[in-house]
N, C-alpha and C. Protein backbone atom coordinates (compact mmCIF):
# COMPACT_ATOMS: atom_id res chain seq x y z
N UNK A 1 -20.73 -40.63 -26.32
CA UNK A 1 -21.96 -40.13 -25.77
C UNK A 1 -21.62 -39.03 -24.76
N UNK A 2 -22.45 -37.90 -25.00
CA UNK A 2 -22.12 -36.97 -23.96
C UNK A 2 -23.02 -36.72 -23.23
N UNK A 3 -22.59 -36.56 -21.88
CA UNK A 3 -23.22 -36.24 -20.28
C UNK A 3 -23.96 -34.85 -20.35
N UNK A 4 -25.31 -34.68 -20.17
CA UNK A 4 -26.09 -33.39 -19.97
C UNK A 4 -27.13 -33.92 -18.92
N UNK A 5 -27.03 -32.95 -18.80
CA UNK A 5 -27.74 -32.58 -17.48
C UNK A 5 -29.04 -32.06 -17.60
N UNK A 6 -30.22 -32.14 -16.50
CA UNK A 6 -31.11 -31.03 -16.88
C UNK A 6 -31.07 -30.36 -15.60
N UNK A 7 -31.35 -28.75 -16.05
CA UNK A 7 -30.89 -27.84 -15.36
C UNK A 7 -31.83 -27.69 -13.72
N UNK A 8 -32.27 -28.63 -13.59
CA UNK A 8 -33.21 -29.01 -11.67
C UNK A 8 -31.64 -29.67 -11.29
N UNK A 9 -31.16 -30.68 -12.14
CA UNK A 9 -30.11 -31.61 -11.22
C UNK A 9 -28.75 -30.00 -11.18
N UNK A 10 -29.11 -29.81 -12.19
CA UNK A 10 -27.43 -28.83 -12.03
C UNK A 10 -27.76 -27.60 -10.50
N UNK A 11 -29.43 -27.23 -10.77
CA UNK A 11 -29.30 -26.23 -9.76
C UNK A 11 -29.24 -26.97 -8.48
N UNK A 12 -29.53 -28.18 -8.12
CA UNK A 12 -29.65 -28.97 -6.59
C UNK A 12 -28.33 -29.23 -7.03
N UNK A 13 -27.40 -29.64 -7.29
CA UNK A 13 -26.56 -29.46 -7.11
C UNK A 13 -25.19 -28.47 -6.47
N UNK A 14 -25.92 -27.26 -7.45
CA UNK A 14 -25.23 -26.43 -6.94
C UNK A 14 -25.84 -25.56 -5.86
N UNK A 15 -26.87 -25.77 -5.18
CA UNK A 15 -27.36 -25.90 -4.09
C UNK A 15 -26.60 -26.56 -3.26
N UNK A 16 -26.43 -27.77 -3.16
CA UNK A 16 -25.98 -28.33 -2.29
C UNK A 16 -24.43 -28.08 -1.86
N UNK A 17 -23.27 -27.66 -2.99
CA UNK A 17 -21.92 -27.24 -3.08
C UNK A 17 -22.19 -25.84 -2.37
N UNK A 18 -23.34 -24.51 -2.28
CA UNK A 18 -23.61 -23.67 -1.17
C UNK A 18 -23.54 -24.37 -0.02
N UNK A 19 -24.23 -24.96 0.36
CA UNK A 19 -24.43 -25.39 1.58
C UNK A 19 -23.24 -25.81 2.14
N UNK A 20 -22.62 -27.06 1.44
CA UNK A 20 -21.52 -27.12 1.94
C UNK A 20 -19.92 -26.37 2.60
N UNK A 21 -20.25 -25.42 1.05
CA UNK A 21 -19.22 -24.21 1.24
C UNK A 21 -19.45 -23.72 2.70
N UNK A 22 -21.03 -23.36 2.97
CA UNK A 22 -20.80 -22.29 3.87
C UNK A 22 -20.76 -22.85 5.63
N UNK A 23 -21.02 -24.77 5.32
CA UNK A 23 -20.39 -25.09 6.76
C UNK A 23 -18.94 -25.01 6.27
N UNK A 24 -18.40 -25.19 5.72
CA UNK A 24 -16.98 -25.32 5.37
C UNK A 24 -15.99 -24.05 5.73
N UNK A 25 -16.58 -23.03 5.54
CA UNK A 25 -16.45 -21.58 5.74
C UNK A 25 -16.71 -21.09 6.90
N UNK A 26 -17.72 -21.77 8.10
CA UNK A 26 -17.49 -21.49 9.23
C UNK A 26 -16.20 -22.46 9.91
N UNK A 27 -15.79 -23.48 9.56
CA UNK A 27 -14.78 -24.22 10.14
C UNK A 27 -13.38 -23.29 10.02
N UNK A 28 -13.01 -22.44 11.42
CA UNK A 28 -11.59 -21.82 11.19
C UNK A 28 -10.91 -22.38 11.76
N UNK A 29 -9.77 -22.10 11.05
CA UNK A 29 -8.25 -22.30 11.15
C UNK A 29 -7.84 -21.58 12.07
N UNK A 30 -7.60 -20.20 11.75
CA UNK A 30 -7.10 -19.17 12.89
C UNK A 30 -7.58 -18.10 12.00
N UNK A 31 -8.18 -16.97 13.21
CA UNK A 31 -8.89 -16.10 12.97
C UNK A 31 -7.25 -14.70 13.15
N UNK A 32 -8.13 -14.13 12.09
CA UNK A 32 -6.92 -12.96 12.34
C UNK A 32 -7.35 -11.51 13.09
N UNK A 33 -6.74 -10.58 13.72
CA UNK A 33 -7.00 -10.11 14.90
C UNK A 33 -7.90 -9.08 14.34
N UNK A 34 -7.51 -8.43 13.04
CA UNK A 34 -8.39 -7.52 12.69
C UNK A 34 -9.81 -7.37 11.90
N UNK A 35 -9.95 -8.80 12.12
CA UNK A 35 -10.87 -9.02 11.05
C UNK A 35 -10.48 -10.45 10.18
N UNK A 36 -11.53 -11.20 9.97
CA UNK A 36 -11.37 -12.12 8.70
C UNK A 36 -10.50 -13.65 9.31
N UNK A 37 -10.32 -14.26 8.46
CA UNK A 37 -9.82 -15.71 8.81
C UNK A 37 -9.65 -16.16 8.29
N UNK A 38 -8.87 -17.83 7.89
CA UNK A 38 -8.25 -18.48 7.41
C UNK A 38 -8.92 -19.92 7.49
N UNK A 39 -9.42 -20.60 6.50
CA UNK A 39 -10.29 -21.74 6.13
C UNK A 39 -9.97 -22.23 5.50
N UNK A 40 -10.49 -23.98 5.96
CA UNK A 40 -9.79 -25.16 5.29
C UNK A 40 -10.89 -25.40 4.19
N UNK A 41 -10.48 -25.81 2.97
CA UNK A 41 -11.08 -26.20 1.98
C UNK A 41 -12.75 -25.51 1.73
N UNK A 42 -12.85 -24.37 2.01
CA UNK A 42 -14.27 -23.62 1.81
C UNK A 42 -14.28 -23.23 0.33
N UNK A 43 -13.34 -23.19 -0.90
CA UNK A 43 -13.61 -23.02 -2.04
C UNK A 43 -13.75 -23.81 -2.91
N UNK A 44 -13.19 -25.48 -1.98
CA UNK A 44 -13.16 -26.72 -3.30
C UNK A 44 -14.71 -27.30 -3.80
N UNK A 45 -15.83 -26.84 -3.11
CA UNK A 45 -17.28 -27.13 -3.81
C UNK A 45 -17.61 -26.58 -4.72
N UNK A 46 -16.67 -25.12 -4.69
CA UNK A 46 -16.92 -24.52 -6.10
C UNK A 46 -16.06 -24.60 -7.44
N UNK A 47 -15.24 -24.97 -6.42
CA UNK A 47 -14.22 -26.04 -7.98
C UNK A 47 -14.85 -26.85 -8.73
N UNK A 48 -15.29 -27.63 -7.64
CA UNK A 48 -16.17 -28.94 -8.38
C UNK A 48 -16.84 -28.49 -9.30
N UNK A 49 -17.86 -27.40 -9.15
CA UNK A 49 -18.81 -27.39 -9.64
C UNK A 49 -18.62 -26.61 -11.25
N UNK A 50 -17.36 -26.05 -11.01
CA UNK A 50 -16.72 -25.12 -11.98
C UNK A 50 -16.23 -26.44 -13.39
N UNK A 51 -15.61 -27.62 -12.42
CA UNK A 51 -15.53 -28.39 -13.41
C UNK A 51 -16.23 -29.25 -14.06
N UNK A 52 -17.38 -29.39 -13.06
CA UNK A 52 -18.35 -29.96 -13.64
C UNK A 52 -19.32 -29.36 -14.29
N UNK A 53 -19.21 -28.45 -14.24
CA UNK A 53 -20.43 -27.98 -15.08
C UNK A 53 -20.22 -26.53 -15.86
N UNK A 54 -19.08 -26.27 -16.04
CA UNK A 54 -18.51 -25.39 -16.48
C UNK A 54 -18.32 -23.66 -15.80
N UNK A 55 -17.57 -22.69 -16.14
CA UNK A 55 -17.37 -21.49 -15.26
C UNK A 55 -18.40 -20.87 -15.23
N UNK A 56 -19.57 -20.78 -15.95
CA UNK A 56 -20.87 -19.70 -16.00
C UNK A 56 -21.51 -20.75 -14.89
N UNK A 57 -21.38 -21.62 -14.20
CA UNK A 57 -22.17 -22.21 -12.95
C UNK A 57 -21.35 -21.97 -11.85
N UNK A 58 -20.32 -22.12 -11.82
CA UNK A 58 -19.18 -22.28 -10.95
C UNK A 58 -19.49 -20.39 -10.56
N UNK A 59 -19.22 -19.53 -11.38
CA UNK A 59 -19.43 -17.98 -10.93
C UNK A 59 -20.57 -17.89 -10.20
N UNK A 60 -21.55 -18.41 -10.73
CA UNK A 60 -23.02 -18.53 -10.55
C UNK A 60 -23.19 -18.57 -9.11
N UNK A 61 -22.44 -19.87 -8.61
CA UNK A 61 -22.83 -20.27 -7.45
C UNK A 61 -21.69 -19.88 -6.54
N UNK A 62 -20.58 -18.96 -6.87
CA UNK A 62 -19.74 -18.50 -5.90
C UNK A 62 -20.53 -17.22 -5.55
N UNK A 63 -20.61 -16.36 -6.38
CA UNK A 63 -21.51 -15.50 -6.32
C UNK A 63 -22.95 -15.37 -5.29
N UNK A 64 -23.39 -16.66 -5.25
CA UNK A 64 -24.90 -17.01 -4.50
C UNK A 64 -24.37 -17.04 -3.20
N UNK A 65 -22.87 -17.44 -3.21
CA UNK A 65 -22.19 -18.09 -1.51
C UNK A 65 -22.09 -16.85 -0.70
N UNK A 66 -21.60 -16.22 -1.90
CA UNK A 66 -20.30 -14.64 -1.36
C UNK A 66 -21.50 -13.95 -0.84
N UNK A 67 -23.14 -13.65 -1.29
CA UNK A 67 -24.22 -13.45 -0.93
C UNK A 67 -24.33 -13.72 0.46
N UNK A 68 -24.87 -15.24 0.64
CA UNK A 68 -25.12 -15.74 2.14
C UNK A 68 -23.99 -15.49 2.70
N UNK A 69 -22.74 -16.08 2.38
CA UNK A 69 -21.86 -14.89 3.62
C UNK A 69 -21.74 -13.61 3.99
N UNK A 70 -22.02 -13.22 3.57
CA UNK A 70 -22.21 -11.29 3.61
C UNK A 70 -23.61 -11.49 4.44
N UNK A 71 -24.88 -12.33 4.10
CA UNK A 71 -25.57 -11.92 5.07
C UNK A 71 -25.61 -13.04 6.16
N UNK A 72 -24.90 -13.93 6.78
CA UNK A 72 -24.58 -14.73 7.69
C UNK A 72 -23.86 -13.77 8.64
N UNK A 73 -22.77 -12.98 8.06
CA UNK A 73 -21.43 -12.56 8.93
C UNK A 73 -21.42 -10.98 8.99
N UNK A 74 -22.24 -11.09 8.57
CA UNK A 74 -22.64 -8.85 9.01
C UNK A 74 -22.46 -8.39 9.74
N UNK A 75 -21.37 -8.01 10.33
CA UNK A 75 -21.35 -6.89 11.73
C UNK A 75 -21.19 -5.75 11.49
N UNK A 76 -22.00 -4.77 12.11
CA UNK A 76 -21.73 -3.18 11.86
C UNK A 76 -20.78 -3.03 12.13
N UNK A 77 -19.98 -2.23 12.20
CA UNK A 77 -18.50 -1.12 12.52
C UNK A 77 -18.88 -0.59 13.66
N UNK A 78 -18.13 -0.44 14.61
CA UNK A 78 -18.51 0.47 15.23
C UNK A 78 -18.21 1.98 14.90
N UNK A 79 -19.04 2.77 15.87
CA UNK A 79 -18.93 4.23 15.53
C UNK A 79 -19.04 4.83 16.89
């Protein structure tokens, strides 16, 4: 018997592996001087989700993350 899903549980799901990612992604390690940083386990929700539900979800929802981080962590440049 095979496991399917219907696609409300797959998207709250992968809802929820965002969310997680992106407290996961504020938790640093050590920040580096010029920019950017070093984080513990902020990509393994999207593993999960990659294995669970195959790579066209797993992109899906890295993609949705890489989004809210870009607009969480926006700082202009200076000029």
């Amino acid at each position: 018997m095979s496991k399917t899903y219907s696609k409300t549980r797959t998207l709250v799901e992968c809802a929820l592996m965002i969310a997680l990612g992106t407290v996961l992604a504020n938790i640093k390690i050590y920040e580096l001087p010029n920019g950017g940083s070093i984080t513990l386990f902020s990509m393994l929700p999207f593993i999960m989700i990659s294995f669970r539900h195959g790579v066209k979800w797993g992109l899906f929802t890295g993609f949705v993350n890489s989004l809210l981080q870009m607009l969480l962590g926006f700082y202009a440049p200076p000029a």
